[in-house]
C-alpha atoms as a PDB file:
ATOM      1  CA  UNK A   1      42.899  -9.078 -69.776  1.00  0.00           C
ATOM      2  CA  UNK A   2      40.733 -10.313 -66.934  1.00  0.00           C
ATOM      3  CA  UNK A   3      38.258  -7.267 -65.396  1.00  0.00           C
ATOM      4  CA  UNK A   4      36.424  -7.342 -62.369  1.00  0.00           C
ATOM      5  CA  UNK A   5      33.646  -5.492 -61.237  1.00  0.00           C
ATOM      6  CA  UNK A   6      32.322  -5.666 -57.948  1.00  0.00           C
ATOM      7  CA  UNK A   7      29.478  -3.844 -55.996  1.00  0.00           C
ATOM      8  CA  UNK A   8      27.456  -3.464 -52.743  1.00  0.00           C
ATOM      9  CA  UNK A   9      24.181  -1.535 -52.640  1.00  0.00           C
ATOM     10  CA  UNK A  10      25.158   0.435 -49.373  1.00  0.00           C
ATOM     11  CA  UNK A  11      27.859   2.839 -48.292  1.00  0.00           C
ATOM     12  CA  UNK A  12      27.692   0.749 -44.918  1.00  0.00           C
ATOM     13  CA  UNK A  13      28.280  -2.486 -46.666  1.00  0.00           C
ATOM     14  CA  UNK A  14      31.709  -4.004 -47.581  1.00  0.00           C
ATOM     15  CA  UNK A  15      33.373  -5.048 -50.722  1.00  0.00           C
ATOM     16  CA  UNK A  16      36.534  -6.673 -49.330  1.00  0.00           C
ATOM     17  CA  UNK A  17      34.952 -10.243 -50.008  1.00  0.00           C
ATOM     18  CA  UNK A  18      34.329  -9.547 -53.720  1.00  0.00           C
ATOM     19  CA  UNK A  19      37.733  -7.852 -54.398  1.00  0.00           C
ATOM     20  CA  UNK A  20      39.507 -11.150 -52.262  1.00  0.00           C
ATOM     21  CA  UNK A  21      37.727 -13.398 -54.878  1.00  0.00           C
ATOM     22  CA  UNK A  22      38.028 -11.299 -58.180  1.00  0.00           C
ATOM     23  CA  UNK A  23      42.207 -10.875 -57.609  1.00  0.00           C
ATOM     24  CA  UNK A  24      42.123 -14.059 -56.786  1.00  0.00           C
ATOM     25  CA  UNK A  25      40.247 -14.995 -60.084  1.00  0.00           C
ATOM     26  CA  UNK A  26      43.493 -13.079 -61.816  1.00  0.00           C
ATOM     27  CA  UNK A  27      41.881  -9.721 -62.179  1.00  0.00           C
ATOM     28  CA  UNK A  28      44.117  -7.206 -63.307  1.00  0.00           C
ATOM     29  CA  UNK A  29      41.914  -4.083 -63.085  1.00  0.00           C
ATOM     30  CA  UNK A  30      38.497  -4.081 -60.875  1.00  0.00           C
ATOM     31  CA  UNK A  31      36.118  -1.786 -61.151  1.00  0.00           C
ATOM     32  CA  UNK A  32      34.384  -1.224 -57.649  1.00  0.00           C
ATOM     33  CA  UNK A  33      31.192   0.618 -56.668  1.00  0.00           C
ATOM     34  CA  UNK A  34      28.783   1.442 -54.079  1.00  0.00           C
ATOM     35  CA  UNK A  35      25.502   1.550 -55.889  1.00  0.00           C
ATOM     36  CA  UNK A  36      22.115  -0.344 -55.995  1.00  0.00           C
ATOM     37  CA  UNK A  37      21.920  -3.102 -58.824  1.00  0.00           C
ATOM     38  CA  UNK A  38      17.875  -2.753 -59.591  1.00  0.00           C
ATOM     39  CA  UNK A  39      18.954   0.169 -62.588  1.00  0.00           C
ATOM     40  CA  UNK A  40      22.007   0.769 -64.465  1.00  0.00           C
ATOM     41  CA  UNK A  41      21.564   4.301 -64.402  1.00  0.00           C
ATOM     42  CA  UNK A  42      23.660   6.501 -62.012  1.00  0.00           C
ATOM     43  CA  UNK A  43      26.071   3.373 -62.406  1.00  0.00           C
ATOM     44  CA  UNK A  44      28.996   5.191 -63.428  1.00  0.00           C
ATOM     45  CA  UNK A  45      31.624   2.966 -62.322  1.00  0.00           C
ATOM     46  CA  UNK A  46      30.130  -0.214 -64.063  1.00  0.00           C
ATOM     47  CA  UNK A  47      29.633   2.454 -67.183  1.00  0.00           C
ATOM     48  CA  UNK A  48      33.545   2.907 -67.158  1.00  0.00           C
ATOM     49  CA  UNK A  49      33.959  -0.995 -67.097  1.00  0.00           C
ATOM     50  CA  UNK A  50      31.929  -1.140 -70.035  1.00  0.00           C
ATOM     51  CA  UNK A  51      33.962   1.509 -71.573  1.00  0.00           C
ATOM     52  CA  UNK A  52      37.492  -0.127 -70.511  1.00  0.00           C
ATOM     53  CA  UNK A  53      37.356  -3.676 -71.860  1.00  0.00           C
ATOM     54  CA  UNK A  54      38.206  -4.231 -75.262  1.00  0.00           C
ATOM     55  CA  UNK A  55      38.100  -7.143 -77.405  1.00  0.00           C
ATOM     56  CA  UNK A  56      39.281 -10.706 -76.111  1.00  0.00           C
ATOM     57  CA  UNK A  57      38.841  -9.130 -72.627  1.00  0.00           C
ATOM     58  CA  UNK A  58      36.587 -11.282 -69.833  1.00  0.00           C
ATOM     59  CA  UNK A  59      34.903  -9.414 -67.946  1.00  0.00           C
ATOM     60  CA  UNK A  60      34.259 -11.459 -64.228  1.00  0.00           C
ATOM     61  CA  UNK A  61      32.008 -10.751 -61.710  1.00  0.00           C
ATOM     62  CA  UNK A  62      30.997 -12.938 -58.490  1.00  0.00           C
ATOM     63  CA  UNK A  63      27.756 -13.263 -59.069  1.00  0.00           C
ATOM     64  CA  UNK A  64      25.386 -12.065 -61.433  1.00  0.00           C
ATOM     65  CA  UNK A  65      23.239 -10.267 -58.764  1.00  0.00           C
ATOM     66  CA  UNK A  66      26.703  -7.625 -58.667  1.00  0.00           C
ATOM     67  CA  UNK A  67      26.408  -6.484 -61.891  1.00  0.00           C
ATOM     68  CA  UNK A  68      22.221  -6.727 -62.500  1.00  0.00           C
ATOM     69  CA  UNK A  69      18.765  -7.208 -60.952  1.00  0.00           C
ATOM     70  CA  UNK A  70      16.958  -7.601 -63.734  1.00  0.00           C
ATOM     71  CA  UNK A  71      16.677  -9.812 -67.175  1.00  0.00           C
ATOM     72  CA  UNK A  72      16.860  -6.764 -69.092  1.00  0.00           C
ATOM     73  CA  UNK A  73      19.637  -5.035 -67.619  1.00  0.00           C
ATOM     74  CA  UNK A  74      21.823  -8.158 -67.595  1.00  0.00           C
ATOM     75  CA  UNK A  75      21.124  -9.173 -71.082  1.00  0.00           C
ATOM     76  CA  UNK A  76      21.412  -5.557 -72.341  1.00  0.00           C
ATOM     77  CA  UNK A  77      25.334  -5.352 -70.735  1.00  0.00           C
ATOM     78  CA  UNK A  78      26.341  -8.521 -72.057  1.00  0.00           C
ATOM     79  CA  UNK A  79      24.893  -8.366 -75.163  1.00  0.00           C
ATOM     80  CA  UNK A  80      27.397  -4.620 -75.120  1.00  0.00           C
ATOM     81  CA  UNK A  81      30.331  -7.098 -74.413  1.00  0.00           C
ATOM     82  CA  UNK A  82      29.467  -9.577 -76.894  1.00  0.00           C
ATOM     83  CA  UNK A  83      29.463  -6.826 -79.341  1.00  0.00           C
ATOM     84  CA  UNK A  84      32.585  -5.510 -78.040  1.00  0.00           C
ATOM     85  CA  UNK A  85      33.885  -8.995 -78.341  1.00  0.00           C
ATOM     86  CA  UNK A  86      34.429  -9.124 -74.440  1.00  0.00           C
ATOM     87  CA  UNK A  87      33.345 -12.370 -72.415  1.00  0.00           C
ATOM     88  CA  UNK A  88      31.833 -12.317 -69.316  1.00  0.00           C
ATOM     89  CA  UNK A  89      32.200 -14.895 -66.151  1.00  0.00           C
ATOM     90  CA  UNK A  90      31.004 -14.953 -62.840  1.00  0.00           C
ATOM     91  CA  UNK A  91      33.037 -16.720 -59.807  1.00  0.00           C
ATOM     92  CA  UNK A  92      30.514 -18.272 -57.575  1.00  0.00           C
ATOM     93  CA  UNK A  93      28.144 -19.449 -60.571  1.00  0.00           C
ATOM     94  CA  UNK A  94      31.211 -21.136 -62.837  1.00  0.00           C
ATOM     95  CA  UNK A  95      29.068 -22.433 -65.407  1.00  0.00           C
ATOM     96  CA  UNK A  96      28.203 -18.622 -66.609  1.00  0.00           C
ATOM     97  CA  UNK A  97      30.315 -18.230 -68.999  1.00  0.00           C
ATOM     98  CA  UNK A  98      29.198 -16.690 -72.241  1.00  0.00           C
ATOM     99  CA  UNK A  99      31.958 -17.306 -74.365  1.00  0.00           C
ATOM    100  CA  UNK A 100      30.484 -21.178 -74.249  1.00  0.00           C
ATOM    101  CA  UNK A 101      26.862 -22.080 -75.565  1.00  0.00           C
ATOM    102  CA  UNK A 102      26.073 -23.953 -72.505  1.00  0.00           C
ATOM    103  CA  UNK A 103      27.219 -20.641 -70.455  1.00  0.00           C
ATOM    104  CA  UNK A 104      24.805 -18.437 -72.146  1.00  0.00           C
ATOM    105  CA  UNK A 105      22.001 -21.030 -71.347  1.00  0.00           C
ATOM    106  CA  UNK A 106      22.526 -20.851 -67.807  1.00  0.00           C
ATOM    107  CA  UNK A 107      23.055 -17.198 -67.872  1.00  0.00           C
ATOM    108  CA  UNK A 108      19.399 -16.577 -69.336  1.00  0.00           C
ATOM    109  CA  UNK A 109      17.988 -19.510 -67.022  1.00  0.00           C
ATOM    110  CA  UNK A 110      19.850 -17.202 -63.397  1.00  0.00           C
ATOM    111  CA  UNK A 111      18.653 -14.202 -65.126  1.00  0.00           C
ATOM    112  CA  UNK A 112      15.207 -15.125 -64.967  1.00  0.00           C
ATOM    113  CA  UNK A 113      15.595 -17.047 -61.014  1.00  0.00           C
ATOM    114  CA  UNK A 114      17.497 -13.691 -59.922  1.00  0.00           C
ATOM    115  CA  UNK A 115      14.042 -11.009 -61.204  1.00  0.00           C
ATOM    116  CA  UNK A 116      12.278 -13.572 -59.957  1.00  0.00           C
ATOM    117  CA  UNK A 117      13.719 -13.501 -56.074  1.00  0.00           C
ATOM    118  CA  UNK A 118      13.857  -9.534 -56.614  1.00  0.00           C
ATOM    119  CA  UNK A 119      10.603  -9.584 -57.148  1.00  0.00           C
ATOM    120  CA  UNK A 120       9.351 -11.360 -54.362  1.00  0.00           C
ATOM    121  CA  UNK A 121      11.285  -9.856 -52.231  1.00  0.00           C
ATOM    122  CA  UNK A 122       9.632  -6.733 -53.445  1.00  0.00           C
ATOM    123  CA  UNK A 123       6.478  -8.101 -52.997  1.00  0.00           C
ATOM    124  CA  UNK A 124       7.289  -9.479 -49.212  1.00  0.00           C
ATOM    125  CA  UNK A 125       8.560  -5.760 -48.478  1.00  0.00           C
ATOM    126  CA  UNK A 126       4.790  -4.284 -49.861  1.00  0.00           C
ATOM    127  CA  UNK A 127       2.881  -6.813 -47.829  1.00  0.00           C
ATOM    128  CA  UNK A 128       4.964  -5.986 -44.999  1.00  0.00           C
ATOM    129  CA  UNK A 129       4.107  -2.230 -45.254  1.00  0.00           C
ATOM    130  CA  UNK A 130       0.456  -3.042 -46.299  1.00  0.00           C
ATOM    131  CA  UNK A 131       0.027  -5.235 -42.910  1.00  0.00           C
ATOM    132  CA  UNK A 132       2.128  -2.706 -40.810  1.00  0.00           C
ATOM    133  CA  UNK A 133       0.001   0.210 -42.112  1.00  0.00           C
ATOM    134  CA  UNK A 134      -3.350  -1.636 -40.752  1.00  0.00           C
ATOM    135  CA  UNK A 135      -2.089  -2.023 -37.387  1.00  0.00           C
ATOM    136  CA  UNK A 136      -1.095   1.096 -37.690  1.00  0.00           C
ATOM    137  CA  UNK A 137       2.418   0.248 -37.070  1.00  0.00           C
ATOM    138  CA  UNK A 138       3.808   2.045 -40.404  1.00  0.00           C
ATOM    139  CA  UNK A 139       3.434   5.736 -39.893  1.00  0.00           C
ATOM    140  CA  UNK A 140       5.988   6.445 -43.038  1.00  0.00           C
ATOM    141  CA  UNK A 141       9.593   7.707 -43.432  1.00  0.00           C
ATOM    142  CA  UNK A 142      10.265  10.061 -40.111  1.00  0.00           C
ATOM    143  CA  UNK A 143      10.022  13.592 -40.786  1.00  0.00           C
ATOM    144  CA  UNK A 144      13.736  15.200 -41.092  1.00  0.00           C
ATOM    145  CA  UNK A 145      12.383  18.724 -41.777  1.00  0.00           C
ATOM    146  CA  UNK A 146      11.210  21.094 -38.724  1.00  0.00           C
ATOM    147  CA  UNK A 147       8.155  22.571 -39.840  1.00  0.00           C
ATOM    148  CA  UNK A 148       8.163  25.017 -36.860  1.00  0.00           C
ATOM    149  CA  UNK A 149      11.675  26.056 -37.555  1.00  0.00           C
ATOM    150  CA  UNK A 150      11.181  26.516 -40.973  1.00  0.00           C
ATOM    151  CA  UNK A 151       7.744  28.921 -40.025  1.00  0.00           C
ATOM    152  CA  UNK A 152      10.141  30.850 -37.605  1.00  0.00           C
ATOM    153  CA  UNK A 153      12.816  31.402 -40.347  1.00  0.00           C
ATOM    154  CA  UNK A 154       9.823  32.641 -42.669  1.00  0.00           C
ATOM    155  CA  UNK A 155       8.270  34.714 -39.873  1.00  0.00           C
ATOM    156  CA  UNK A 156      11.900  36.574 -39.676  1.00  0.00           C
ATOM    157  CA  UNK A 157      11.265  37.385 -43.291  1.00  0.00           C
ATOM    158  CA  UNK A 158      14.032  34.913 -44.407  1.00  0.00           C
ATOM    159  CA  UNK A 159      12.881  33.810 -48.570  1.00  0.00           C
ATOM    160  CA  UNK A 160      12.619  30.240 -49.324  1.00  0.00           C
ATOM    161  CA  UNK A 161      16.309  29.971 -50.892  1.00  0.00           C
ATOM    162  CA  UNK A 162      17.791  31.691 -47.440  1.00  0.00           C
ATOM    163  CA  UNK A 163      15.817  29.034 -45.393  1.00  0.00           C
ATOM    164  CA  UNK A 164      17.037  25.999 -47.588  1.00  0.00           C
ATOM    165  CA  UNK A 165      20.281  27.174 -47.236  1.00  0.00           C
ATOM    166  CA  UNK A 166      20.262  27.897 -43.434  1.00  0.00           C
ATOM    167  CA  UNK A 167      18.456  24.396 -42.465  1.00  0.00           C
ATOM    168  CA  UNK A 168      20.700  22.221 -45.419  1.00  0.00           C
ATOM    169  CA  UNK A 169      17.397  21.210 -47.043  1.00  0.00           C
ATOM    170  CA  UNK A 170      16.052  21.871 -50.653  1.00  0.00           C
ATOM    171  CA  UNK A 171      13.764  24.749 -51.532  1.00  0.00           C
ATOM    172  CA  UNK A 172      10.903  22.972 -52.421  1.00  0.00           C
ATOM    173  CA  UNK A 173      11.109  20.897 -48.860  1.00  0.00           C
ATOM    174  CA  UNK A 174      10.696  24.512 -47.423  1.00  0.00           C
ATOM    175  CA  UNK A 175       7.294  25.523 -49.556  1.00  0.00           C
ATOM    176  CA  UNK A 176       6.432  21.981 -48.380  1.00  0.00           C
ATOM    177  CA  UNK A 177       6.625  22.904 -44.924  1.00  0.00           C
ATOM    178  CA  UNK A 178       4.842  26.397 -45.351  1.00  0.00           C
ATOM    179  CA  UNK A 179       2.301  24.873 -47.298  1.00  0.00           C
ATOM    180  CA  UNK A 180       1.380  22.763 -44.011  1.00  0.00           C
ATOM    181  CA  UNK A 181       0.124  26.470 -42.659  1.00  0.00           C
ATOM    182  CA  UNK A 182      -2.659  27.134 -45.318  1.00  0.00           C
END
């Protein structure tokens, strides 16, 4: 059986292009999710991929960048298929293909090109910040808390938990807010 999984990092962002190519590919079950690739954890529909194939099962992907960000992660799922006897292809990069020796070549050669553009794009994003925050440009993630309303709620002799509650936020976002008064 052929398996697809496919994935986005965003909510906002669309999968329709990956699911066109994988049933195209001959997929009979896909696997989709709405995740970011830099960790496996919290990945729980690529978990129940991992869980569904069996042996003689290929598992296809469109690129490797869908399934993992990192050297470690990618090697650590397929070496889980090999083990499970399951192959693993991607669409766009044809040659990965690691039930051939030349396909697991070129699967640890993009492995290592794919950390490497994650981590310069990393490292573009933190000079980015680093320049913006000497201009003074960068002033942070907005503030989504009300520090006055939360004081107000307080000052009404509402408790931490009651405040939380009342504003949607967590507890500890409220003693953050309080804490601003001492």
């Amino acid at each position: 059986m052929i398996v697809g999984y496919a994935r986005v990092s965003t909510t906002d962002q669309d999968l329709t292009i990956q699911m066109d190519a994988l049933a195209a590919a001959g997929c009979e079950r896909v696997f989709e999710e709405k995740r970011s690739g830099t960790t496996t954890a919290g990945r729980e529909k690529l978990a129940d991929c991992l869980d569904f194939v069996r042996e003689g099962d290929i598992l296809l992907v469109t690129r490797l960048d869908r399934i993992a960000r990192s050297q470690h992660d990618l090697h650590a799922i397929v070496r889980k298929l090999s083990d499970k006897g399951v192959g693993f292809r991607c669409t766009e990069q044809g040659g990965v293909d690691t039930t051939t020796s030349t396909g697991k070549l070129l699967l640890g050669i993009l492995a290592t090109v794919a950390e490497f553009e994650t981590d310069l794009r990393r490292e573009r994003q933190m000079e980015g910040i680093a320049k913006a925050k000497t201009a003074g440009i960068y002033k942070g993630r907005k503030k989504t808390i009300d520090d006055t309303e939360v004081r107000r709620l307080s000052l009404e002799g509402n408790g931490p938990a009651a405040i939380a509650k009342e504003l949607g936020i967590n507890r500890a976002s409220v003693y953050r807010a309080l804490s601003h008064d001492t």
